[in-house]
PDB file of N, CA and C in Angstrom:
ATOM      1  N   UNK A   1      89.031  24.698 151.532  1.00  0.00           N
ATOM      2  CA  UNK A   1      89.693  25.422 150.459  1.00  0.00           C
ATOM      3  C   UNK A   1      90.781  26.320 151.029  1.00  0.00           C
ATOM      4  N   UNK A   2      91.930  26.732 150.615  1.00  0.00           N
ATOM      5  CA  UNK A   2      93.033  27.456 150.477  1.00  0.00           C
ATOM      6  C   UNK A   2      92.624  28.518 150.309  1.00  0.00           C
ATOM      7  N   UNK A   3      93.209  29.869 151.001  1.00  0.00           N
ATOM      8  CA  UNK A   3      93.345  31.394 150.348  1.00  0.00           C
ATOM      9  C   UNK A   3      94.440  31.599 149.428  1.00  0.00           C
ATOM     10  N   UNK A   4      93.508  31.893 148.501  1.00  0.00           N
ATOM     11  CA  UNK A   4      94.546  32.711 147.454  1.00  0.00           C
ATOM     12  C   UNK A   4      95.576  33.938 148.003  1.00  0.00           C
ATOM     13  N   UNK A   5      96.520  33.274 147.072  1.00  0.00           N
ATOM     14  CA  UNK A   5      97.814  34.396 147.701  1.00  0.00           C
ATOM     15  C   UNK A   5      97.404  36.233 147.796  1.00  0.00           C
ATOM     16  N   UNK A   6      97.948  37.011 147.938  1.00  0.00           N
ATOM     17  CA  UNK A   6      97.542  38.255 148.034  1.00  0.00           C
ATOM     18  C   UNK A   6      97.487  38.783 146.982  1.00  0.00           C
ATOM     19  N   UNK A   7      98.725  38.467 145.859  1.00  0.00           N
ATOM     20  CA  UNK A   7      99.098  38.777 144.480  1.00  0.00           C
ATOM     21  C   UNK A   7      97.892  38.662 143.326  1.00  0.00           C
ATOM     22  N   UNK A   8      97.265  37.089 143.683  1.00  0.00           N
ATOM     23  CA  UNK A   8      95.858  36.440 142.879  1.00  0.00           C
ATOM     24  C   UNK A   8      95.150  37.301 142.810  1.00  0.00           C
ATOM     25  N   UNK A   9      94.851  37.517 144.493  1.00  0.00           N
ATOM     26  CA  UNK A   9      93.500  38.055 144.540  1.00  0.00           C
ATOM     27  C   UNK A   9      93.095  40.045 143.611  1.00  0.00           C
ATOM     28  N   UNK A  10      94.489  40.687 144.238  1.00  0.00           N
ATOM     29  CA  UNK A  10      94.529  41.480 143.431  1.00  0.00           C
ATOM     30  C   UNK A  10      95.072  41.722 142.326  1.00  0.00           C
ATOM     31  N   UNK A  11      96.049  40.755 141.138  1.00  0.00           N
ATOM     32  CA  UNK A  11      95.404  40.902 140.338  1.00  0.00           C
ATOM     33  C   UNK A  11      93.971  40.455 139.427  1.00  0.00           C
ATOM     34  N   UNK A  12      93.689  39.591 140.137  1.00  0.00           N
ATOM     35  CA  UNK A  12      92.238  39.192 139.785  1.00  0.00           C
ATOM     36  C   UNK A  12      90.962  40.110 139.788  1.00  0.00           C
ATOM     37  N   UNK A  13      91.045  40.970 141.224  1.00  0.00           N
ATOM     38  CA  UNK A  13      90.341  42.605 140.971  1.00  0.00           C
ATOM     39  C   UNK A  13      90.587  43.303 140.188  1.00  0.00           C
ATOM     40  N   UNK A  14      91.850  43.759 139.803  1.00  0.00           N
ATOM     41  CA  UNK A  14      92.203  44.788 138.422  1.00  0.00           C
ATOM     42  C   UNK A  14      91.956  44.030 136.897  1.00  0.00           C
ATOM     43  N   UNK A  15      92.186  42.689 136.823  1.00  0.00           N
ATOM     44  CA  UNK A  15      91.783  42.713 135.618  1.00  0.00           C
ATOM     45  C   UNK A  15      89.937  42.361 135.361  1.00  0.00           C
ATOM     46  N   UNK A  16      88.964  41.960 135.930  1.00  0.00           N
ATOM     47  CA  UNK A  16      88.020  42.443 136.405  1.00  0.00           C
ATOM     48  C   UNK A  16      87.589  43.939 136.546  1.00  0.00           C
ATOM     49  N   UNK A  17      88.289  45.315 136.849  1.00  0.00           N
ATOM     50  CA  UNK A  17      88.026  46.403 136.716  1.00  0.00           C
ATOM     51  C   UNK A  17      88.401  46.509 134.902  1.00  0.00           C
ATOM     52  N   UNK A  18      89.142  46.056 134.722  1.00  0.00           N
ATOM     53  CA  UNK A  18      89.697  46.265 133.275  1.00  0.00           C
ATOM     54  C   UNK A  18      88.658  46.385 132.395  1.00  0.00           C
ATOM     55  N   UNK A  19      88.343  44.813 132.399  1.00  0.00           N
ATOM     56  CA  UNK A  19      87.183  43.833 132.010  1.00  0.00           C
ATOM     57  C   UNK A  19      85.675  44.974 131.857  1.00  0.00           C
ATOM     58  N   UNK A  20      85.293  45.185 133.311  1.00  0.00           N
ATOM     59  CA  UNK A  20      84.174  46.121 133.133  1.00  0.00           C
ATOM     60  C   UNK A  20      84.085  47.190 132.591  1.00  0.00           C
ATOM     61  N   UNK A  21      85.216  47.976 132.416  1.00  0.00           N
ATOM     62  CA  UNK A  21      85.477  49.289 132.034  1.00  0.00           C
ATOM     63  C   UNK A  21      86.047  48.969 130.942  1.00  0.00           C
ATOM     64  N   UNK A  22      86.246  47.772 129.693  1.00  0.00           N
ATOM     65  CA  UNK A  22      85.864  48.057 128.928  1.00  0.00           C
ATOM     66  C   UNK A  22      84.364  47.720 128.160  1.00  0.00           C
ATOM     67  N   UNK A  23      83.978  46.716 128.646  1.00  0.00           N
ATOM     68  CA  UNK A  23      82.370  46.490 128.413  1.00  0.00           C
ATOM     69  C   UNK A  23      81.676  47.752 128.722  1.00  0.00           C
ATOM     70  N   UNK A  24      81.589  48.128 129.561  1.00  0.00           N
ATOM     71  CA  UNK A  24      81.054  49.909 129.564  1.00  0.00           C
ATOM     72  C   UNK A  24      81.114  50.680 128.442  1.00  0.00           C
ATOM     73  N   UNK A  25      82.977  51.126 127.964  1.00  0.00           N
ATOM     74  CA  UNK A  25      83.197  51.929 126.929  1.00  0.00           C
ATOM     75  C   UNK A  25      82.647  51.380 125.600  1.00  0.00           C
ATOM     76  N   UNK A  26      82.513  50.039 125.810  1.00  0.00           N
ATOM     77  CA  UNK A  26      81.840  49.410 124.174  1.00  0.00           C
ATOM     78  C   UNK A  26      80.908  49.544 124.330  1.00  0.00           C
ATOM     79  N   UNK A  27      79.809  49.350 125.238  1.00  0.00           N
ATOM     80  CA  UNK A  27      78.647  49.521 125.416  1.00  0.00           C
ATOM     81  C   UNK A  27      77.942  50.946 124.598  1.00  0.00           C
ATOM     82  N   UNK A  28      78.956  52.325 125.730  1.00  0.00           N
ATOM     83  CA  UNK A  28      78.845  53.207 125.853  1.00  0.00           C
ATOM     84  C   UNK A  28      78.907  53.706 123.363  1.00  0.00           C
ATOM     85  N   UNK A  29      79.799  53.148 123.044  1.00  0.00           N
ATOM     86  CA  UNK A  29      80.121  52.967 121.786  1.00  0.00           C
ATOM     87  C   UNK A  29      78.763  52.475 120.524  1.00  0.00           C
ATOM     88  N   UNK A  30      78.741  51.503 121.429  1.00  0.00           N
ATOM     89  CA  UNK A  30      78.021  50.193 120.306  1.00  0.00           C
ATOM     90  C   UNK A  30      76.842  50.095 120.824  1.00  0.00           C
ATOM     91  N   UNK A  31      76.664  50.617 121.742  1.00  0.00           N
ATOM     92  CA  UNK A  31      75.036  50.043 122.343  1.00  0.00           C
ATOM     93  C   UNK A  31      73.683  50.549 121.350  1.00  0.00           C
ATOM     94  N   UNK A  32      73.978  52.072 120.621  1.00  0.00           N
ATOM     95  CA  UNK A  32      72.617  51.837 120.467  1.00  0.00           C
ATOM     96  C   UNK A  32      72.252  51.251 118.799  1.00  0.00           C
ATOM     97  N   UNK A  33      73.661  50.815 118.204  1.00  0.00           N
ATOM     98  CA  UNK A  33      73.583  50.043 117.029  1.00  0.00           C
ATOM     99  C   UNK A  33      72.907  48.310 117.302  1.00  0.00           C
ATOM    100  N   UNK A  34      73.712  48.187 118.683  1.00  0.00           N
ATOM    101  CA  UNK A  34      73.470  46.564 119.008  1.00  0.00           C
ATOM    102  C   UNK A  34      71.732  46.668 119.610  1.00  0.00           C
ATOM    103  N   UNK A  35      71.079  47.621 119.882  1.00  0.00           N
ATOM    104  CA  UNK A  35      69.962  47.276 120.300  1.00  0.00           C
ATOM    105  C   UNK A  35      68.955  47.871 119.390  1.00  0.00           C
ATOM    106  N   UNK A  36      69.687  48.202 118.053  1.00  0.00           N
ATOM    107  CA  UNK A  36      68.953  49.001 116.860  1.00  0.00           C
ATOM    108  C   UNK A  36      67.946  50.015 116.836  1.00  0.00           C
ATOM    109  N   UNK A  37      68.538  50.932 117.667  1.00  0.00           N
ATOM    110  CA  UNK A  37      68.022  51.856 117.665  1.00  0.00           C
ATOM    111  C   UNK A  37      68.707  53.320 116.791  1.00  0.00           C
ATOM    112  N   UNK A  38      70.016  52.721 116.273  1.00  0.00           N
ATOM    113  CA  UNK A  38      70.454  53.220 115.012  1.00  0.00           C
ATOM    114  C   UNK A  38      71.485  52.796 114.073  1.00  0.00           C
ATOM    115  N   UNK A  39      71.590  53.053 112.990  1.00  0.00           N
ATOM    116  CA  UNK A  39      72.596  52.237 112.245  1.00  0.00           C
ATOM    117  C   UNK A  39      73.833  52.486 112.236  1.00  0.00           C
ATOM    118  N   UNK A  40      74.279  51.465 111.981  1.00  0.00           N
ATOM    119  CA  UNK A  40      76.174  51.825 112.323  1.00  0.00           C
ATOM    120  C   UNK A  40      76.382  53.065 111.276  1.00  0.00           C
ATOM    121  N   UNK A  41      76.091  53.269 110.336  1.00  0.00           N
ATOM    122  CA  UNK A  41      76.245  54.371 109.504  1.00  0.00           C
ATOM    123  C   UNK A  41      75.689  55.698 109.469  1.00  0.00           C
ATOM    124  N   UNK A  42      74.878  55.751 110.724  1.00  0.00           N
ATOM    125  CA  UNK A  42      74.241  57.288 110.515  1.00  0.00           C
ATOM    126  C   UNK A  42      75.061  57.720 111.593  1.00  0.00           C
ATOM    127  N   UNK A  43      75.378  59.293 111.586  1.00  0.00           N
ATOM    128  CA  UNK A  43      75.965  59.917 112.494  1.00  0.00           C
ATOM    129  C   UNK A  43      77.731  60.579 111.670  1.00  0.00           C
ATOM    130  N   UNK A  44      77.659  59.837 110.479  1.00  0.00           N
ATOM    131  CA  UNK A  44      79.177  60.160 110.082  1.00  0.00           C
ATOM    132  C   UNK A  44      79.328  61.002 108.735  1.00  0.00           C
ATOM    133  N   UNK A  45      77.868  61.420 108.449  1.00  0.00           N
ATOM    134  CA  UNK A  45      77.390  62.206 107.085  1.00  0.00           C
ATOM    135  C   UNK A  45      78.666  63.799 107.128  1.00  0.00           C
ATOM    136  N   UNK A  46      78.310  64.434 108.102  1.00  0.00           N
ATOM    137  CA  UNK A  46      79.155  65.539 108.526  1.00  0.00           C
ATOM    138  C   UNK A  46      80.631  65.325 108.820  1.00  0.00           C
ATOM    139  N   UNK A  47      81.378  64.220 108.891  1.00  0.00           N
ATOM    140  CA  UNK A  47      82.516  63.891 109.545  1.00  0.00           C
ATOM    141  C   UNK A  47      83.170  64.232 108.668  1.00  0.00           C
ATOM    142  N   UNK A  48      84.572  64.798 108.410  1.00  0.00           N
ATOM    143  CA  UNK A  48      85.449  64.631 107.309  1.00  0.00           C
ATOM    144  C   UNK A  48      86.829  63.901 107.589  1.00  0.00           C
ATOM    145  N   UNK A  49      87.283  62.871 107.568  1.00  0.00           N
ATOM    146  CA  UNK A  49      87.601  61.730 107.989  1.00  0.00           C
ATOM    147  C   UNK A  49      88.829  61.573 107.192  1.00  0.00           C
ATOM    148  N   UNK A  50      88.678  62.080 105.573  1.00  0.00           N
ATOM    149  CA  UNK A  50      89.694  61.741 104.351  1.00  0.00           C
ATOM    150  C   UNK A  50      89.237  60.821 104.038  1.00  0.00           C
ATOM    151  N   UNK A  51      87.474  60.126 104.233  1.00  0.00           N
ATOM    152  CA  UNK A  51      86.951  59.816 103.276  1.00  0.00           C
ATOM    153  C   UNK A  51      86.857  60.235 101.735  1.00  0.00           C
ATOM    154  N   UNK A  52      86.369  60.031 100.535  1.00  0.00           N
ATOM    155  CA  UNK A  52      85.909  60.343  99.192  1.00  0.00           C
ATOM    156  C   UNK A  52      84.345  59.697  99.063  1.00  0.00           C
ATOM    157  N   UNK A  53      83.721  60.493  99.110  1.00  0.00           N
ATOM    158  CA  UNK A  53      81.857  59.592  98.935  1.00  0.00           C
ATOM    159  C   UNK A  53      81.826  59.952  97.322  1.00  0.00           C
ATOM    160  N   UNK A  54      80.952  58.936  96.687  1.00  0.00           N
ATOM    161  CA  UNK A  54      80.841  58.764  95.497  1.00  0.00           C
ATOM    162  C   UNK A  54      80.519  59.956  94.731  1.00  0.00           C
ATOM    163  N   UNK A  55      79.705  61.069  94.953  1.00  0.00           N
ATOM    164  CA  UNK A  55      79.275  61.831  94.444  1.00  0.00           C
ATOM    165  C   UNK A  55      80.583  62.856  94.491  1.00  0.00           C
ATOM    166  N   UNK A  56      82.371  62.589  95.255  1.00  0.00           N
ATOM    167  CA  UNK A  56      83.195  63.713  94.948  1.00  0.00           C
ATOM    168  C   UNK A  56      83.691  62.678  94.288  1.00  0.00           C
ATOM    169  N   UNK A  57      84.376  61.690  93.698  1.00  0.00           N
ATOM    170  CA  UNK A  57      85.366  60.888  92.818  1.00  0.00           C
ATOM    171  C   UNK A  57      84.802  62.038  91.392  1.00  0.00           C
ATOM    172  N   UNK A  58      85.875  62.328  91.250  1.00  0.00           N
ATOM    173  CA  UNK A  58      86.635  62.493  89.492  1.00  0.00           C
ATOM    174  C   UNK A  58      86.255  61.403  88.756  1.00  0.00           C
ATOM    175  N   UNK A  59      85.645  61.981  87.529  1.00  0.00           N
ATOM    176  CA  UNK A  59      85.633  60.722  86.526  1.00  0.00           C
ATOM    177  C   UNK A  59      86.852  60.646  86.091  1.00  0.00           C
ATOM    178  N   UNK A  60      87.388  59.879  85.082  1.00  0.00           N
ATOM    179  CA  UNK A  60      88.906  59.821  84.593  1.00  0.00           C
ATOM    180  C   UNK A  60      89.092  61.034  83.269  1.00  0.00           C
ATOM    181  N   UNK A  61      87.873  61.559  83.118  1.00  0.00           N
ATOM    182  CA  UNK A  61      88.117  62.303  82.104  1.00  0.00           C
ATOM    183  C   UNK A  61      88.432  63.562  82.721  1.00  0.00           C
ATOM    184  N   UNK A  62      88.418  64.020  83.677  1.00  0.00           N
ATOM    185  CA  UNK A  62      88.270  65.323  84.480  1.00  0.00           C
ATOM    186  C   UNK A  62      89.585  65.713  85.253  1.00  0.00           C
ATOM    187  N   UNK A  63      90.849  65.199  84.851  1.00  0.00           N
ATOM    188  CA  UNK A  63      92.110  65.006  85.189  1.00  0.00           C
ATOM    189  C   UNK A  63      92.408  67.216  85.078  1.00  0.00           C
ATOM    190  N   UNK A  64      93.092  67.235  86.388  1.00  0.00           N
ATOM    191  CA  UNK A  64      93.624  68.392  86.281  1.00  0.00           C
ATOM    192  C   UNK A  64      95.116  68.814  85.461  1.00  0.00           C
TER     193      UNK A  64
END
């Protein structure tokens, strides 16, 4: 077999560091929904985002 040029090899290490570091940060993200140990939806009760949750919508009669 041939050695890979110098260029290959490192970029082949950096995108490989890429690669891991982002599987980490998703991990670090998503892990404990993907191993259900909680739901994608708890944790965002307190957030104020510029969401509207059902219980603030205006009915249409309640126009300022």
């Amino acid at each position: 077999m041939h050695q890979p040029k110098r260029w290959h090899a490192l970029t082949g290490k950096g995108m490989c560091a890429i690669m891991w570091f982002w599987v980490l940060y998703r991990a670090k993200q998503d892990g404990p929904v993907v191993l259900g140990w909680r739901h994608p939806w708890e944790g965002h009760e307190n957030h104020s985002h510029g969401h509207v949750h059902s219980d603030e919508v205006l009915s249409p009669t309640h126009h300022s």
